[in-house]
PDBML (XML) file of the C-alpha atoms, coordinates in Angstrom:
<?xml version="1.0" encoding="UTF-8" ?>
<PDBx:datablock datablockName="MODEL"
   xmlns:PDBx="http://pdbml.pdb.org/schema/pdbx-v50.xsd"
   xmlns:xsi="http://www.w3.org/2001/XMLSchema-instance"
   xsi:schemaLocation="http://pdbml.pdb.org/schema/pdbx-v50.xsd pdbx-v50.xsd">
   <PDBx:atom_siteCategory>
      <PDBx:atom_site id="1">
         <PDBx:B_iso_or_equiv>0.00</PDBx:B_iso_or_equiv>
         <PDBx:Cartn_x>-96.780</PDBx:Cartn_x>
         <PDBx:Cartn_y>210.834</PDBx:Cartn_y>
         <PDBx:Cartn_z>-111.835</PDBx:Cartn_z>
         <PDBx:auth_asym_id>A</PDBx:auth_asym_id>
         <PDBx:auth_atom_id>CA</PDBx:auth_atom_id>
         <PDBx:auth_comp_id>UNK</PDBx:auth_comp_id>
         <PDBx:auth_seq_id>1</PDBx:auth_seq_id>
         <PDBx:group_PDB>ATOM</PDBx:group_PDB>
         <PDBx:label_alt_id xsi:nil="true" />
         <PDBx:label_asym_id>A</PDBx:label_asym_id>
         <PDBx:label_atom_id>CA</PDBx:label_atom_id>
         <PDBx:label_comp_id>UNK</PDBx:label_comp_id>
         <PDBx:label_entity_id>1</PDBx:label_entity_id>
         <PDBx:label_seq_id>1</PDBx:label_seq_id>
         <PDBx:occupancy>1.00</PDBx:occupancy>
         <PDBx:pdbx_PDB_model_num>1</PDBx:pdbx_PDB_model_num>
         <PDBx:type_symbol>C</PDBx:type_symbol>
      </PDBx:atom_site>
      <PDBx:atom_site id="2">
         <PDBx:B_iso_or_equiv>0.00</PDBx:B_iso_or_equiv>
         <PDBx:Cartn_x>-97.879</PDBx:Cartn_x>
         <PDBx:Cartn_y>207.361</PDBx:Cartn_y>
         <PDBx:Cartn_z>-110.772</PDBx:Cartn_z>
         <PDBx:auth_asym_id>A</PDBx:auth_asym_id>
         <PDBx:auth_atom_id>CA</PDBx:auth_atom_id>
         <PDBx:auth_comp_id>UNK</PDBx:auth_comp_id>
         <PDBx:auth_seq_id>2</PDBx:auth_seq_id>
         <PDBx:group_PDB>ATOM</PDBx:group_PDB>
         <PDBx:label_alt_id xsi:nil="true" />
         <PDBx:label_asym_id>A</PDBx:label_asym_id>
         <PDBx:label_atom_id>CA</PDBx:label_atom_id>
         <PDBx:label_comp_id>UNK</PDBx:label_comp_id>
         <PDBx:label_entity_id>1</PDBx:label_entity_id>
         <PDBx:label_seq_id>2</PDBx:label_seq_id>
         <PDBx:occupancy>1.00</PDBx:occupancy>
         <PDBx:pdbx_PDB_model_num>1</PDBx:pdbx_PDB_model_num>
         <PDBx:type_symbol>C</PDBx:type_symbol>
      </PDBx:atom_site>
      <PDBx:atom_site id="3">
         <PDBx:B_iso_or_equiv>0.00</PDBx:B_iso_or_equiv>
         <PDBx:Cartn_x>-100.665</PDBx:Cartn_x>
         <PDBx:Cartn_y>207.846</PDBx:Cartn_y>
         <PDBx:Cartn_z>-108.166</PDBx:Cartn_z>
         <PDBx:auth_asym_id>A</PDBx:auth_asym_id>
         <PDBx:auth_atom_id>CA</PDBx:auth_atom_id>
         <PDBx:auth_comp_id>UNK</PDBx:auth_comp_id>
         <PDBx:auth_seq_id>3</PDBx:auth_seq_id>
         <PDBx:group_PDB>ATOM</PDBx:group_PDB>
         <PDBx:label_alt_id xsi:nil="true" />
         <PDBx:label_asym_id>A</PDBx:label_asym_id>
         <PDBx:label_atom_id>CA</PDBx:label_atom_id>
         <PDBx:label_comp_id>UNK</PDBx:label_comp_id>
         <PDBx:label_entity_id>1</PDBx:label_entity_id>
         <PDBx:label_seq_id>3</PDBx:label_seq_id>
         <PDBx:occupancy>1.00</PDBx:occupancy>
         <PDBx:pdbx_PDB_model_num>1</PDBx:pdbx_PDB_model_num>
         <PDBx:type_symbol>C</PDBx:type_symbol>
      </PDBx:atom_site>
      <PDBx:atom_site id="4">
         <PDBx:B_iso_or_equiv>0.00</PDBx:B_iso_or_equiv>
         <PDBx:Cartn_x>-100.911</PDBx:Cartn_x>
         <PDBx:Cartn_y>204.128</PDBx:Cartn_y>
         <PDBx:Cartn_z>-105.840</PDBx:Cartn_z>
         <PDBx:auth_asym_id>A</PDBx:auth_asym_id>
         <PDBx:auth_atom_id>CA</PDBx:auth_atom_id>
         <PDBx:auth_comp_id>UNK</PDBx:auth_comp_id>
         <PDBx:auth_seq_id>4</PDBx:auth_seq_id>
         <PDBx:group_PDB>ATOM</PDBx:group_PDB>
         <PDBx:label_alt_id xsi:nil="true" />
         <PDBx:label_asym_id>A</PDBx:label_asym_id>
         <PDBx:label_atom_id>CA</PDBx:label_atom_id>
         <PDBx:label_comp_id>UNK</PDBx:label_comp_id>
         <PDBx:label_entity_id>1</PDBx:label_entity_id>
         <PDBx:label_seq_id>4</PDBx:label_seq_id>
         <PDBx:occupancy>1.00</PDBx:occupancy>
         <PDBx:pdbx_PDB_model_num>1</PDBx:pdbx_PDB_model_num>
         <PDBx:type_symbol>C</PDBx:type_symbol>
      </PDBx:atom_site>
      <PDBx:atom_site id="5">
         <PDBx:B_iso_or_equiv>0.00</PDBx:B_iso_or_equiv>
         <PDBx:Cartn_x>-100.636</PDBx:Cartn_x>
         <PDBx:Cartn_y>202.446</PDBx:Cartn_y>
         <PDBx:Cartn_z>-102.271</PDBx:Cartn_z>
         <PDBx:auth_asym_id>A</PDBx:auth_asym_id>
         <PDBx:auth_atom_id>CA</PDBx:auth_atom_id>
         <PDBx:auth_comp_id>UNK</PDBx:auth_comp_id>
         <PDBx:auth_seq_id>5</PDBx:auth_seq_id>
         <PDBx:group_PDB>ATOM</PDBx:group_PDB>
         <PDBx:label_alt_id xsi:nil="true" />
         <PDBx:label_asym_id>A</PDBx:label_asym_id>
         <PDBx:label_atom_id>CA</PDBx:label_atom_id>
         <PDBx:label_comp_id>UNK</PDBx:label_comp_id>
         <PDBx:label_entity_id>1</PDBx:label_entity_id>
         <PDBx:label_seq_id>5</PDBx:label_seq_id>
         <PDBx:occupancy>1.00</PDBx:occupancy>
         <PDBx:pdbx_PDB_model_num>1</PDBx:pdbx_PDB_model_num>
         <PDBx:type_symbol>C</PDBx:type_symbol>
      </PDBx:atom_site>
      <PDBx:atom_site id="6">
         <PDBx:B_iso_or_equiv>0.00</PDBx:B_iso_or_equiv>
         <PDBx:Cartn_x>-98.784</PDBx:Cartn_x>
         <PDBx:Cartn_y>199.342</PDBx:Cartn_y>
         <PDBx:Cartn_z>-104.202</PDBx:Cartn_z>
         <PDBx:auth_asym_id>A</PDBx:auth_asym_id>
         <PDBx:auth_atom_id>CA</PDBx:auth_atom_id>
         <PDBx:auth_comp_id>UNK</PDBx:auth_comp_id>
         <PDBx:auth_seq_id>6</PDBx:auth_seq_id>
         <PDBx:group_PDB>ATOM</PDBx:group_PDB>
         <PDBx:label_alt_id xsi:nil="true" />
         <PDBx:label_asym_id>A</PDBx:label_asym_id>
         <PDBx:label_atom_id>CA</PDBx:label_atom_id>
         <PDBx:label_comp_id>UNK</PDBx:label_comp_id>
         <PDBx:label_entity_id>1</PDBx:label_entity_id>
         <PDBx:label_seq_id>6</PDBx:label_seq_id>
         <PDBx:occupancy>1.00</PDBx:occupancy>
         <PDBx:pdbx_PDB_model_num>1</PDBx:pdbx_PDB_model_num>
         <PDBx:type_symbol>C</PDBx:type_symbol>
      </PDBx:atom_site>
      <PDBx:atom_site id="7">
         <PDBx:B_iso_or_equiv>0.00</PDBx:B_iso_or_equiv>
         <PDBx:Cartn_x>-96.218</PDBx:Cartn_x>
         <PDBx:Cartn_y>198.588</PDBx:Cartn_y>
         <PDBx:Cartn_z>-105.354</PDBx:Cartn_z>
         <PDBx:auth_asym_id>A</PDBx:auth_asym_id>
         <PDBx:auth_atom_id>CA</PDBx:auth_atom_id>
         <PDBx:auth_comp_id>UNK</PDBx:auth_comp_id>
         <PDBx:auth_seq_id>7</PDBx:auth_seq_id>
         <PDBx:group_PDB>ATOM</PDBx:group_PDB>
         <PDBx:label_alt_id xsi:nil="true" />
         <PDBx:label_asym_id>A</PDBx:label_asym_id>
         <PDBx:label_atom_id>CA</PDBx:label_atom_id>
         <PDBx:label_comp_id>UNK</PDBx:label_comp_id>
         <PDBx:label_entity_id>1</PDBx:label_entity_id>
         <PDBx:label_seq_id>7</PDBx:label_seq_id>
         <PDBx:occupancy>1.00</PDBx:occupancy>
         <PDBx:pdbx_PDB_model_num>1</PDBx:pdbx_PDB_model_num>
         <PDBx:type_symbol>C</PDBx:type_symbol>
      </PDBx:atom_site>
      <PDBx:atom_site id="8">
         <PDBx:B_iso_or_equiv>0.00</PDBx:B_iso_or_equiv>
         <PDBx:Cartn_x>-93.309</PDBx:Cartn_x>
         <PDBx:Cartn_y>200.993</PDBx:Cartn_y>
         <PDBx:Cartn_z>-104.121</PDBx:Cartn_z>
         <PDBx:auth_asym_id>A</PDBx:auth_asym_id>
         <PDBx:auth_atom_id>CA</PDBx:auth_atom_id>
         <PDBx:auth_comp_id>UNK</PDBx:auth_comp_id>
         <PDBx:auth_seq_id>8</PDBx:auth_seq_id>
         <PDBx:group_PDB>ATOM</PDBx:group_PDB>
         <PDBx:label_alt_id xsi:nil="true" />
         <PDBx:label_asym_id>A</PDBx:label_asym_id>
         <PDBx:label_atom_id>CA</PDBx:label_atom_id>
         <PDBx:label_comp_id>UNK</PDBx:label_comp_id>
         <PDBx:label_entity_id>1</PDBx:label_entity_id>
         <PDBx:label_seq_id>8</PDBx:label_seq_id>
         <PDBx:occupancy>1.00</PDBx:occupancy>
         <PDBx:pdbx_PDB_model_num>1</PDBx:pdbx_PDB_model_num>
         <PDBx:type_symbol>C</PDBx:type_symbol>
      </PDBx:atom_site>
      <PDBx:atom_site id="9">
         <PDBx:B_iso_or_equiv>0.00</PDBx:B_iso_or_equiv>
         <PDBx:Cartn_x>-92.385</PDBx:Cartn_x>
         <PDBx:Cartn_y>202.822</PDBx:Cartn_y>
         <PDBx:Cartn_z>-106.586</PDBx:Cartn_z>
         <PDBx:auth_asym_id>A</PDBx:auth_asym_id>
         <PDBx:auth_atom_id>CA</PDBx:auth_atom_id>
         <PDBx:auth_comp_id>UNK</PDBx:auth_comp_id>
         <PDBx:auth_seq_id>9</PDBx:auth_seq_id>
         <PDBx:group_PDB>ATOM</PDBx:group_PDB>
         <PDBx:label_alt_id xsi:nil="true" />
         <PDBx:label_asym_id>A</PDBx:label_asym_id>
         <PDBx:label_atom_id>CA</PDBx:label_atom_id>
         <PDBx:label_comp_id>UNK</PDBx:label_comp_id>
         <PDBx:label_entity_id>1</PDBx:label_entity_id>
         <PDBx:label_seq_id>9</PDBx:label_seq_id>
         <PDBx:occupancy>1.00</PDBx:occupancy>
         <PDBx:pdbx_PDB_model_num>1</PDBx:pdbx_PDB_model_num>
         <PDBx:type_symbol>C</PDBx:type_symbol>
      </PDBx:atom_site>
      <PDBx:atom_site id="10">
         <PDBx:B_iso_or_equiv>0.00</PDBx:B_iso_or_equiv>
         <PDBx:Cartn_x>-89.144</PDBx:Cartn_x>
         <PDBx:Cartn_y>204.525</PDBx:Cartn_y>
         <PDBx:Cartn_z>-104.998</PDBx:Cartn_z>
         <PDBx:auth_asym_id>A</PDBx:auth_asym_id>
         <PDBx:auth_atom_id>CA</PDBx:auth_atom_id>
         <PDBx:auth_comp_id>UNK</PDBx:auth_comp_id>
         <PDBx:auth_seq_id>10</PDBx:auth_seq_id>
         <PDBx:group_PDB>ATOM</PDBx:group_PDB>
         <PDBx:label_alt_id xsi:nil="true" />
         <PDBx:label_asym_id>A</PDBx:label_asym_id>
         <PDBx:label_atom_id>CA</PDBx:label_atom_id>
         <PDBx:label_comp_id>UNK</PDBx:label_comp_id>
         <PDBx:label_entity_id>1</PDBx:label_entity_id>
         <PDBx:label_seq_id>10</PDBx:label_seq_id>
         <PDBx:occupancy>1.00</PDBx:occupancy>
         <PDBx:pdbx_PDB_model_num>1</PDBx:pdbx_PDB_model_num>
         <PDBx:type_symbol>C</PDBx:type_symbol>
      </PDBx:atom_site>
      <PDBx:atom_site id="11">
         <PDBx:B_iso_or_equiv>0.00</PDBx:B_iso_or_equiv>
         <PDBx:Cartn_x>-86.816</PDBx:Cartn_x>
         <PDBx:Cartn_y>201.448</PDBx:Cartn_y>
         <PDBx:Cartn_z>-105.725</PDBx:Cartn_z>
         <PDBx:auth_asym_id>A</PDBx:auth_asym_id>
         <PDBx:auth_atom_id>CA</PDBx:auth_atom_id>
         <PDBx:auth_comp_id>UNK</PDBx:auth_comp_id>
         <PDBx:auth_seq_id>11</PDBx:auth_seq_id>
         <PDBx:group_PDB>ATOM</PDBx:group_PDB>
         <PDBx:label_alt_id xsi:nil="true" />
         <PDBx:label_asym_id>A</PDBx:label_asym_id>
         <PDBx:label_atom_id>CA</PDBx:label_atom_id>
         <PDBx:label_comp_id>UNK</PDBx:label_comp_id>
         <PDBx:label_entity_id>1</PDBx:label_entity_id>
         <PDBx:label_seq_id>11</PDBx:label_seq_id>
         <PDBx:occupancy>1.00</PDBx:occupancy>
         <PDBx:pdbx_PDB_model_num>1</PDBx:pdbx_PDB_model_num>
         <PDBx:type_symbol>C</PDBx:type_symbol>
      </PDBx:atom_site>
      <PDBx:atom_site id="12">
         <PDBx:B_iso_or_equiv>0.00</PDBx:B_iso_or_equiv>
         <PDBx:Cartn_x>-87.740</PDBx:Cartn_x>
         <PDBx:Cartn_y>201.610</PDBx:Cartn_y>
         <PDBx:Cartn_z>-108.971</PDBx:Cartn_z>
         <PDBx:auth_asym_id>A</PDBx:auth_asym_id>
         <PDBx:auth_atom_id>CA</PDBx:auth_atom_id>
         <PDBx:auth_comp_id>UNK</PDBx:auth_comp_id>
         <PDBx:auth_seq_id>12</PDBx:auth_seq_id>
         <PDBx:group_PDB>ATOM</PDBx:group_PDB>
         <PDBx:label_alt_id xsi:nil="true" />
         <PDBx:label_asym_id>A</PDBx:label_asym_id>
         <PDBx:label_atom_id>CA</PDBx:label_atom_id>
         <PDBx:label_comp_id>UNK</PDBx:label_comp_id>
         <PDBx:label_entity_id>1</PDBx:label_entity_id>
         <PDBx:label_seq_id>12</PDBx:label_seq_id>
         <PDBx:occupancy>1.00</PDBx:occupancy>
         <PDBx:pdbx_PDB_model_num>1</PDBx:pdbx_PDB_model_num>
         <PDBx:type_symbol>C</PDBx:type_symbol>
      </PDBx:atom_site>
      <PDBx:atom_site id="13">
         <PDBx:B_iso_or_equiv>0.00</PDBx:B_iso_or_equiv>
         <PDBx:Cartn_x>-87.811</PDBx:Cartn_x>
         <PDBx:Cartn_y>204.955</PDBx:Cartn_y>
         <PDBx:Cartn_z>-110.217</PDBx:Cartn_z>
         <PDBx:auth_asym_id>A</PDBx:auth_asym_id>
         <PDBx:auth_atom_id>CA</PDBx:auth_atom_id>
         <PDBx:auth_comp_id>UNK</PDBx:auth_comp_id>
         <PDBx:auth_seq_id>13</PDBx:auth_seq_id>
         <PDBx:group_PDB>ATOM</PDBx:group_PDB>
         <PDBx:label_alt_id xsi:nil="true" />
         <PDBx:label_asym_id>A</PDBx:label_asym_id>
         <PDBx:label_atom_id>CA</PDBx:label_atom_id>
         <PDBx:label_comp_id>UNK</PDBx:label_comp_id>
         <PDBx:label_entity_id>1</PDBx:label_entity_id>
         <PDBx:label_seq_id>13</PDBx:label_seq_id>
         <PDBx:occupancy>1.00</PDBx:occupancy>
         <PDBx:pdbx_PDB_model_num>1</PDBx:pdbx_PDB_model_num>
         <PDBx:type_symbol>C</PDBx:type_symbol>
      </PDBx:atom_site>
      <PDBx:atom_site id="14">
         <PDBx:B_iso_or_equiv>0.00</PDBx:B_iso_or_equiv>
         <PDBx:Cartn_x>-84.406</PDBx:Cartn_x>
         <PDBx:Cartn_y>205.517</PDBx:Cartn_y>
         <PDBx:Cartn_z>-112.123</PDBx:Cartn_z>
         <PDBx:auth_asym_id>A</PDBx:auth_asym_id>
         <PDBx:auth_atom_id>CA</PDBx:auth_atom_id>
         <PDBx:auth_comp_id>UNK</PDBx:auth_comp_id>
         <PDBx:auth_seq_id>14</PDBx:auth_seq_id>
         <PDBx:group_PDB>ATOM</PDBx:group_PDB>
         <PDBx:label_alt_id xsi:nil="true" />
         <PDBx:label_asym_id>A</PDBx:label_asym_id>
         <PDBx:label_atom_id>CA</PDBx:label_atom_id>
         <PDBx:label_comp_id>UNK</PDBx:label_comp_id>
         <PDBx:label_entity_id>1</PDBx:label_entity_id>
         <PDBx:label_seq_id>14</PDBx:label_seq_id>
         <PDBx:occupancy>1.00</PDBx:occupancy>
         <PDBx:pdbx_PDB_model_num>1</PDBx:pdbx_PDB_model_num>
         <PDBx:type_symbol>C</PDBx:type_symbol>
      </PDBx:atom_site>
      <PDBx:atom_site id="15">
         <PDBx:B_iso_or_equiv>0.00</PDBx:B_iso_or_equiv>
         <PDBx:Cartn_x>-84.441</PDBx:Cartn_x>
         <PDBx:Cartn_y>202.156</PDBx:Cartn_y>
         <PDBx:Cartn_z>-113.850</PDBx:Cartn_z>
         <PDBx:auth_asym_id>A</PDBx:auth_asym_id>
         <PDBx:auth_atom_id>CA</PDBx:auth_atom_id>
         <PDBx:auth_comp_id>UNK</PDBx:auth_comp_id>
         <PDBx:auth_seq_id>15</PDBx:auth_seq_id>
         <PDBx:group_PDB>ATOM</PDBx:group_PDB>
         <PDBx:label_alt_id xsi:nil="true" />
         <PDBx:label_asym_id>A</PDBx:label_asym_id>
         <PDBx:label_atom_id>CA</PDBx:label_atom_id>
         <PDBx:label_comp_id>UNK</PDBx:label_comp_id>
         <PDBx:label_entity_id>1</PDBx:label_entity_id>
         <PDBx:label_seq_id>15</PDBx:label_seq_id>
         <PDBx:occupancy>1.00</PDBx:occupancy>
         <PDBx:pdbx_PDB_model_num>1</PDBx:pdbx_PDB_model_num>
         <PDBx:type_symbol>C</PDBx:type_symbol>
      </PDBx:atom_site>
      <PDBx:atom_site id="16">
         <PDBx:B_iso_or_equiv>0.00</PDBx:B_iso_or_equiv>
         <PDBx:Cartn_x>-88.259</PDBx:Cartn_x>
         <PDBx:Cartn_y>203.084</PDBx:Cartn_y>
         <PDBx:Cartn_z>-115.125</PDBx:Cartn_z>
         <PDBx:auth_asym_id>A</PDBx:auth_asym_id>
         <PDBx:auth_atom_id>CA</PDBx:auth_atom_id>
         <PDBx:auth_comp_id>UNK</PDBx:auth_comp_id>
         <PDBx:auth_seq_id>16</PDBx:auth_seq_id>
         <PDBx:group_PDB>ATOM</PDBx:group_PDB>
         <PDBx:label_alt_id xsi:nil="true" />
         <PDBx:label_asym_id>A</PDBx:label_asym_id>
         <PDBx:label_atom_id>CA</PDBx:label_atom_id>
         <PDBx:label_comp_id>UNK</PDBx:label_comp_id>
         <PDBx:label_entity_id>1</PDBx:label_entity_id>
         <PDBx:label_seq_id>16</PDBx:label_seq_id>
         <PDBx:occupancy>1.00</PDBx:occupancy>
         <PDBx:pdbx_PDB_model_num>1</PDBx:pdbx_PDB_model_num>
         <PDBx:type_symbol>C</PDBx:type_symbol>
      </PDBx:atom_site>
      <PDBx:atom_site id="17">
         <PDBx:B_iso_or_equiv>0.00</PDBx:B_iso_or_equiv>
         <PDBx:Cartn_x>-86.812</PDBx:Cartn_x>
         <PDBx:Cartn_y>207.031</PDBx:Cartn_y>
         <PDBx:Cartn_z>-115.671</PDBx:Cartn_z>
         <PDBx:auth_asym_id>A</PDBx:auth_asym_id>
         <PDBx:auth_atom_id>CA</PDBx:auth_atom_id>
         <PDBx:auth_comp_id>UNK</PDBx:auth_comp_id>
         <PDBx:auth_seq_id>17</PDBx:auth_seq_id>
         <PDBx:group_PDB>ATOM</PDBx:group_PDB>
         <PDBx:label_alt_id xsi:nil="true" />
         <PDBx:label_asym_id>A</PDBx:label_asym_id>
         <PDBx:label_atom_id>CA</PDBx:label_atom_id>
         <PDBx:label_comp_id>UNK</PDBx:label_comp_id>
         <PDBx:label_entity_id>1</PDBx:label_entity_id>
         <PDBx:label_seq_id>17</PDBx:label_seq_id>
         <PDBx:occupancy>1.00</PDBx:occupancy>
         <PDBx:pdbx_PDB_model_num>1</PDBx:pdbx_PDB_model_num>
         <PDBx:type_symbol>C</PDBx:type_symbol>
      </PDBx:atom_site>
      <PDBx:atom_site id="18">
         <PDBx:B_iso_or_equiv>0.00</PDBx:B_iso_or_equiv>
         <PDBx:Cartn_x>-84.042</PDBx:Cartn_x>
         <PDBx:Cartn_y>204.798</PDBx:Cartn_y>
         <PDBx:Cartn_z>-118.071</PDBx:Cartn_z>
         <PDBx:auth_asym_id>A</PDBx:auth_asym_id>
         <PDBx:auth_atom_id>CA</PDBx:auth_atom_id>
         <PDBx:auth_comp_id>UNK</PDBx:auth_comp_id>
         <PDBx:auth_seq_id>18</PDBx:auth_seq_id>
         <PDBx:group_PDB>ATOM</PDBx:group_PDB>
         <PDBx:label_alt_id xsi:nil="true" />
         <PDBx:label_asym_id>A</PDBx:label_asym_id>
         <PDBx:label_atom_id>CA</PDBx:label_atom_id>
         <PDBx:label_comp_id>UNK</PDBx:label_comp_id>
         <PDBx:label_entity_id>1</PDBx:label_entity_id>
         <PDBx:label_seq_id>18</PDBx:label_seq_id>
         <PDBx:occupancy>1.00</PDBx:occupancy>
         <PDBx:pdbx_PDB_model_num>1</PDBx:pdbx_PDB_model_num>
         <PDBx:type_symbol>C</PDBx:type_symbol>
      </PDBx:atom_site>
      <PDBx:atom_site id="19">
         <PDBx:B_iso_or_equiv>0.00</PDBx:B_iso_or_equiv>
         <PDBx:Cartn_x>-86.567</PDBx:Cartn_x>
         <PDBx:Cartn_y>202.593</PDBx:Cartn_y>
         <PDBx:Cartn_z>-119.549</PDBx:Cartn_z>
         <PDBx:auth_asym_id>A</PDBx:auth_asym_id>
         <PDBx:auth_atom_id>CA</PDBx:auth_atom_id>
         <PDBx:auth_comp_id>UNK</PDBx:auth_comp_id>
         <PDBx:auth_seq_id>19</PDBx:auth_seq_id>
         <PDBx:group_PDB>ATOM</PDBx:group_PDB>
         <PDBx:label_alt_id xsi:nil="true" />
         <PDBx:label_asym_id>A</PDBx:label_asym_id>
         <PDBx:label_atom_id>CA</PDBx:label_atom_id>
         <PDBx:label_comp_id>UNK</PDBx:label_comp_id>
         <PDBx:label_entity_id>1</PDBx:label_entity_id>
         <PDBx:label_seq_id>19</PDBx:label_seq_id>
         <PDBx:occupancy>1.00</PDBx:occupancy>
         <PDBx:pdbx_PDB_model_num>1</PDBx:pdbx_PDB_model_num>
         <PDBx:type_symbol>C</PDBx:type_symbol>
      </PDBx:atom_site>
      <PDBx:atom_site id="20">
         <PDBx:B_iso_or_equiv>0.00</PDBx:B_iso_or_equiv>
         <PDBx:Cartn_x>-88.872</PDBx:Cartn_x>
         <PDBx:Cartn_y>205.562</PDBx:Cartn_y>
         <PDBx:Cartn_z>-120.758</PDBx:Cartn_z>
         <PDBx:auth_asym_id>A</PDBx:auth_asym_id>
         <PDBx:auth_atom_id>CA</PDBx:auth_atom_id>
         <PDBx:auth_comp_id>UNK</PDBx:auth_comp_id>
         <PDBx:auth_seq_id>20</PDBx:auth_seq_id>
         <PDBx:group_PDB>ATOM</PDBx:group_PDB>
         <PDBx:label_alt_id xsi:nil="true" />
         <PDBx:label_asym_id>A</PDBx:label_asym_id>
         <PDBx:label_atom_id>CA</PDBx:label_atom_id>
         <PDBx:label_comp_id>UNK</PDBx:label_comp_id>
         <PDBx:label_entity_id>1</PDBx:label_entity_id>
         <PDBx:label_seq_id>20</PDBx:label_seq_id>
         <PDBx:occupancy>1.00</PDBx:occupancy>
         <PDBx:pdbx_PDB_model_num>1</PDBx:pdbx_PDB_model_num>
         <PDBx:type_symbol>C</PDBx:type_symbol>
      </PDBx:atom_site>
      <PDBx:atom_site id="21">
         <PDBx:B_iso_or_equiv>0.00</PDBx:B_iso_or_equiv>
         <PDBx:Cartn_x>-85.656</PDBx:Cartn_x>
         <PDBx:Cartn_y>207.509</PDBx:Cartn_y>
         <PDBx:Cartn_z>-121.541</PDBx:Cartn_z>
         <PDBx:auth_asym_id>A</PDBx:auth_asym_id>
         <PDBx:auth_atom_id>CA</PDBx:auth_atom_id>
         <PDBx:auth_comp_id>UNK</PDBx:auth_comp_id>
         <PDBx:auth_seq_id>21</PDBx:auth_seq_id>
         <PDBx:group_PDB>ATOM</PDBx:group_PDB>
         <PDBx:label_alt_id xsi:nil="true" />
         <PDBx:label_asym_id>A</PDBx:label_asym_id>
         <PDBx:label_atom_id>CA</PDBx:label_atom_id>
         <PDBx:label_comp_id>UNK</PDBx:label_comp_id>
         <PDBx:label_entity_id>1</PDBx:label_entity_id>
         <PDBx:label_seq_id>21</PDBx:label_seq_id>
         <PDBx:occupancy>1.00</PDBx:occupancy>
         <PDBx:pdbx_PDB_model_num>1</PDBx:pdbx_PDB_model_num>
         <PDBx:type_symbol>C</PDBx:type_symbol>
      </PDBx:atom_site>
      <PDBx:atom_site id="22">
         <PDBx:B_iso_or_equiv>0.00</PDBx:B_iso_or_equiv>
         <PDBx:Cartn_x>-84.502</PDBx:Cartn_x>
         <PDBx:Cartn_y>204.926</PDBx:Cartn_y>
         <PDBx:Cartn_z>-124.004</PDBx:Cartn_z>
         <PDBx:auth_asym_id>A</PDBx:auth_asym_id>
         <PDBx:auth_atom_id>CA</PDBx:auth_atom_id>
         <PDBx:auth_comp_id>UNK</PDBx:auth_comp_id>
         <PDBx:auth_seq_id>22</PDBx:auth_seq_id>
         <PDBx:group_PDB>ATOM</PDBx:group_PDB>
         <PDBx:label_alt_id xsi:nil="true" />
         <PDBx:label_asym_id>A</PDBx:label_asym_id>
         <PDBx:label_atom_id>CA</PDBx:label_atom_id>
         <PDBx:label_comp_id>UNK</PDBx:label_comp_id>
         <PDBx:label_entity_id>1</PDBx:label_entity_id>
         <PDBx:label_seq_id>22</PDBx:label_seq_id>
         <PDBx:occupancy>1.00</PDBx:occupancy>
         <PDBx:pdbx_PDB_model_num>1</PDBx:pdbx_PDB_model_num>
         <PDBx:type_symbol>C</PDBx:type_symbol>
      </PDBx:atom_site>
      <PDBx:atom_site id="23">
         <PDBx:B_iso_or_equiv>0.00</PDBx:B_iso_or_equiv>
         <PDBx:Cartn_x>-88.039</PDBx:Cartn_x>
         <PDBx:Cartn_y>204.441</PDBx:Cartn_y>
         <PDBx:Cartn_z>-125.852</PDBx:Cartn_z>
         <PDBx:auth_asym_id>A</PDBx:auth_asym_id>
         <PDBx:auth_atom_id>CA</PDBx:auth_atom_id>
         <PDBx:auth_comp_id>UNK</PDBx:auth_comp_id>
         <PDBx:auth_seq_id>23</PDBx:auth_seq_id>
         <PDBx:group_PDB>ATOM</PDBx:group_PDB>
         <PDBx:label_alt_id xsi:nil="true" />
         <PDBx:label_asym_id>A</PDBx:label_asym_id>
         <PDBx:label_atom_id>CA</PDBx:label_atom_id>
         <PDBx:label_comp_id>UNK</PDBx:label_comp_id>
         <PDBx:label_entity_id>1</PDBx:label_entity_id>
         <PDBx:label_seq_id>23</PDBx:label_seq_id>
         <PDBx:occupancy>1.00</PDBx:occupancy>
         <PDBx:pdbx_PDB_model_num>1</PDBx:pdbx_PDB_model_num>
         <PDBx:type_symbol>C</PDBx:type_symbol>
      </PDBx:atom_site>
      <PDBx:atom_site id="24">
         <PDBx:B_iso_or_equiv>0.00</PDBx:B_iso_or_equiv>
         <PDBx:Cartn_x>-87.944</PDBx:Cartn_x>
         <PDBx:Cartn_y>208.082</PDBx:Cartn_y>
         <PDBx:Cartn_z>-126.123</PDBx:Cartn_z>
         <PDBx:auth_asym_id>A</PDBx:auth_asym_id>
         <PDBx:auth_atom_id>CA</PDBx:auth_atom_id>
         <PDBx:auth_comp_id>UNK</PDBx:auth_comp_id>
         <PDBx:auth_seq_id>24</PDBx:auth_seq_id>
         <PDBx:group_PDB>ATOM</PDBx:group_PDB>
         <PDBx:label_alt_id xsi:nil="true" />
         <PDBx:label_asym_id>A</PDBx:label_asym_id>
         <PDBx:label_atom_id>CA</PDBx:label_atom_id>
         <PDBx:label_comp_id>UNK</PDBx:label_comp_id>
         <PDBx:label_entity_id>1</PDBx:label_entity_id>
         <PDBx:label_seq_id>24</PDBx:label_seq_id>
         <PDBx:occupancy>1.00</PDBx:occupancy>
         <PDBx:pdbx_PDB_model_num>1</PDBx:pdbx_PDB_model_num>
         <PDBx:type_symbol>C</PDBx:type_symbol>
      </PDBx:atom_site>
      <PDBx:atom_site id="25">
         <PDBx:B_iso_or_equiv>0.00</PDBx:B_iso_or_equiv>
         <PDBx:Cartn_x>-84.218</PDBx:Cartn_x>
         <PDBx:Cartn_y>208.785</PDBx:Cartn_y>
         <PDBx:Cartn_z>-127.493</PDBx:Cartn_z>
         <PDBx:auth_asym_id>A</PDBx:auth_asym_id>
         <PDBx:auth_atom_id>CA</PDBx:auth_atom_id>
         <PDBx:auth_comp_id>UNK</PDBx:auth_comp_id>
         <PDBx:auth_seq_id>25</PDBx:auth_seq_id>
         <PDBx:group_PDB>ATOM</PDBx:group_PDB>
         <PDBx:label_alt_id xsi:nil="true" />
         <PDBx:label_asym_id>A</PDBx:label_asym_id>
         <PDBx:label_atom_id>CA</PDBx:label_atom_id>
         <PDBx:label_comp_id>UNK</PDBx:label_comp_id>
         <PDBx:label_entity_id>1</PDBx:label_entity_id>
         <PDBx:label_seq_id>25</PDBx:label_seq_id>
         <PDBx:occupancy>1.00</PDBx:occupancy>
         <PDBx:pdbx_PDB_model_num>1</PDBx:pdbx_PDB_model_num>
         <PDBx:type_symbol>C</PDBx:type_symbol>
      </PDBx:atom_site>
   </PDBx:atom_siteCategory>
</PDBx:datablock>
């Protein structure tokens, strides 16, 4: 959970779910 005012986080979300999915395996 990312807790901020700024930046949106929405737009980004799945690419950042895909990043950390990756790094993970």
């Amino acid at each position: 959970t990312i807790i901020c005012e700024l930046p949106k986080i929405g737009p980004h979300r799945e690419q950042m779910r895909r990043a950390i999915a990756e790094t993970c395996a």
